[in-house]
Protein backbone atom coordinates (compact mmCIF):
# COMPACT_ATOMS: atom_id res chain seq x y z
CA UNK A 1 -118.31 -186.76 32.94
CA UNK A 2 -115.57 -188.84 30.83
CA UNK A 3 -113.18 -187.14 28.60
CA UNK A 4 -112.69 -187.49 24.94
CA UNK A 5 -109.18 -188.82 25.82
CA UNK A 6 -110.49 -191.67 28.01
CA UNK A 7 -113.74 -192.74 25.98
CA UNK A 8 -111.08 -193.26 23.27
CA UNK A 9 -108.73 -195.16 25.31
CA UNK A 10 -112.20 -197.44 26.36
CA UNK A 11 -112.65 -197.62 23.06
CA UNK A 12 -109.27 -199.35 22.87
CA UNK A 13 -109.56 -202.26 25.19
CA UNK A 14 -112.27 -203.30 23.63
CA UNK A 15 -110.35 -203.88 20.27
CA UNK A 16 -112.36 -201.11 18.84
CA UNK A 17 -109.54 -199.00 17.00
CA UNK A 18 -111.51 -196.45 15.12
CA UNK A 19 -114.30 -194.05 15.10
CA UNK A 20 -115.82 -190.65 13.71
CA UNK A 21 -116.52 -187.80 14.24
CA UNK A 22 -120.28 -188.14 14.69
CA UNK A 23 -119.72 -190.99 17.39
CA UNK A 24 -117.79 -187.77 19.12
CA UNK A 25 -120.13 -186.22 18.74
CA UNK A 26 -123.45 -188.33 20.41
CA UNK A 27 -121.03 -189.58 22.86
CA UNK A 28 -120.78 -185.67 24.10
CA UNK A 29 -123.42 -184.10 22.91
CA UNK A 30 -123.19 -181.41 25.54
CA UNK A 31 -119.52 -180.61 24.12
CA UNK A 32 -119.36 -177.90 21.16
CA UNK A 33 -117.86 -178.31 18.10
CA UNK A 34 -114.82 -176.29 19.07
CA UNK A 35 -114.21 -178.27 22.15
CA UNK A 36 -114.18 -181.55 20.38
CA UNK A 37 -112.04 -180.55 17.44
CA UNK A 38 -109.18 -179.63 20.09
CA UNK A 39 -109.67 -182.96 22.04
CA UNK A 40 -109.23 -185.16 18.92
CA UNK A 41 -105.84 -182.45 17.43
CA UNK A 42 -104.52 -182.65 20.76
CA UNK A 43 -104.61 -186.62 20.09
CA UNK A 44 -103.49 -186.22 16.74
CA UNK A 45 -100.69 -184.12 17.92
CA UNK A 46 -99.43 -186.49 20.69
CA UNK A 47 -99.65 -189.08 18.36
CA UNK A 48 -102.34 -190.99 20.32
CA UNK A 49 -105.08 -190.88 17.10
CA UNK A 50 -104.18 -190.58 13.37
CA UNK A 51 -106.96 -189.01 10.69
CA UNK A 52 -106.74 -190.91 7.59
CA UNK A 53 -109.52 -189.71 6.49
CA UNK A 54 -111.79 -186.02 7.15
CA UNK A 55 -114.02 -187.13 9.64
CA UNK A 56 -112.34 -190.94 10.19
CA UNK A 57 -109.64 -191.82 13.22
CA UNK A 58 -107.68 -194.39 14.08
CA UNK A 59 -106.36 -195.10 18.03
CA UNK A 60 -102.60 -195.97 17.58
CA UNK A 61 -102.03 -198.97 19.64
CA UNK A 62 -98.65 -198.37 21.75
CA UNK A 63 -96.53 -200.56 19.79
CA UNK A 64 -97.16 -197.74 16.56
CA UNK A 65 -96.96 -194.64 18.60
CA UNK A 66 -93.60 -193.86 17.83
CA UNK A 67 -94.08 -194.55 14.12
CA UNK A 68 -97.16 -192.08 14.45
CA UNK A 69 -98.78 -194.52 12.06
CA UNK A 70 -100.11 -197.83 11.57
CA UNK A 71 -100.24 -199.80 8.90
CA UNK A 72 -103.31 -198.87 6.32
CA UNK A 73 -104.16 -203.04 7.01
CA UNK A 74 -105.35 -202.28 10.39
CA UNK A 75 -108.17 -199.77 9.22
CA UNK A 76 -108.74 -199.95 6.19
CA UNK A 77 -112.41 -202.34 6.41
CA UNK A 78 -113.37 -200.02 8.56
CA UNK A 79 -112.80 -196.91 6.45
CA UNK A 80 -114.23 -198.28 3.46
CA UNK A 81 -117.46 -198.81 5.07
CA UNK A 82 -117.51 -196.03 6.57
CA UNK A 83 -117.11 -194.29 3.32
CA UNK A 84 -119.67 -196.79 1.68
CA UNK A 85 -117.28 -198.66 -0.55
CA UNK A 86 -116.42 -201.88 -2.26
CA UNK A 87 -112.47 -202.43 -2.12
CA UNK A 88 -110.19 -205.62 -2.55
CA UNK A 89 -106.71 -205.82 -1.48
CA UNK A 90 -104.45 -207.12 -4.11
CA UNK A 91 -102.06 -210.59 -3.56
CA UNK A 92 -99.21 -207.99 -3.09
CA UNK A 93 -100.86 -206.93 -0.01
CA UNK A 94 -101.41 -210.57 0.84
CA UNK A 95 -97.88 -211.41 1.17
CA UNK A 96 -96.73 -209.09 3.36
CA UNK A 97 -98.53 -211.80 6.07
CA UNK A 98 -96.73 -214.72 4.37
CA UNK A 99 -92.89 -213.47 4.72
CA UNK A 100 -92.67 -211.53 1.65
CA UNK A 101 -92.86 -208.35 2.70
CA UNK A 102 -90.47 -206.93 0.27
CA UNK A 103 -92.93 -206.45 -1.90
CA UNK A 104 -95.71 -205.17 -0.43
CA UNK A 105 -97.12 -202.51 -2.20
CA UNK A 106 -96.67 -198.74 -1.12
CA UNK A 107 -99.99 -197.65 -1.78
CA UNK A 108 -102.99 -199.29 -1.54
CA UNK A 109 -105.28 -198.60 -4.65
CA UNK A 110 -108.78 -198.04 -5.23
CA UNK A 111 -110.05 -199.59 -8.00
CA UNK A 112 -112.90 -197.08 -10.05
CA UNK A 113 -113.76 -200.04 -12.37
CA UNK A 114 -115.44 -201.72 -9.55
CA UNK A 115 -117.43 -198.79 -8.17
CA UNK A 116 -119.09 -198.00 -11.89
CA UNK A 117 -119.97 -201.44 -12.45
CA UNK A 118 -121.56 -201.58 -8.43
């Protein structure tokens, strides 16, 4: 029987950076509740898995773990369709992959205008 720690470093290599909760959840469905929400803050805590998100995770690649973060460009697609929504990422954003990373935004925005009008 795998671990929660090594079906998440599988998950990995393949490129596949996040998951949820539920995907714990049918990949050990003979694990309770309890047991799986100590296997994923143990990876929080060692820095191995960040939690944007209630429910959402992201694997921290090496070259992040000791900034116990990465950057909200590497999962955010993933997030918002996870969460079921329409997002665009400003020109600000943009530039931060062009050399101009001065002026990168701090926060990444939703934008409510777009959801009513959806």
């Amino acid at each position: 029987m795998a671990s929660i720690a090594s079906w998440i470093y599988d998950k990995s290599l393949r490129s596949n950076y996040t998951f949820t909760h539920n995907e714990v959840t049918q990949a050990f469905p003979e694990m309770s509740t309890g047991n799986i929400a100590q296997a994923l803050t143990i990876g929080v805590s060692k820095g191995r898995i960040m939690s944007p998100l209630r429910g959402f995770y992201v694997i921290v690649p090496d070259e992040y773990v000791l900034r116990g973060a990465v950057p909200q460009s590497f999962y955010l697609d993933d997030m918002m369709h996870h969460l079921g929504r329409q997002y665009y990422v400003a020109l600000l954003s943009a530039a931060s992959y062009h050399g101009a990373s001065h002026l990168v935004p701090v926060a990444v925005q939703r934008d409510d205008r777009a959801s009513r009008h959806a």
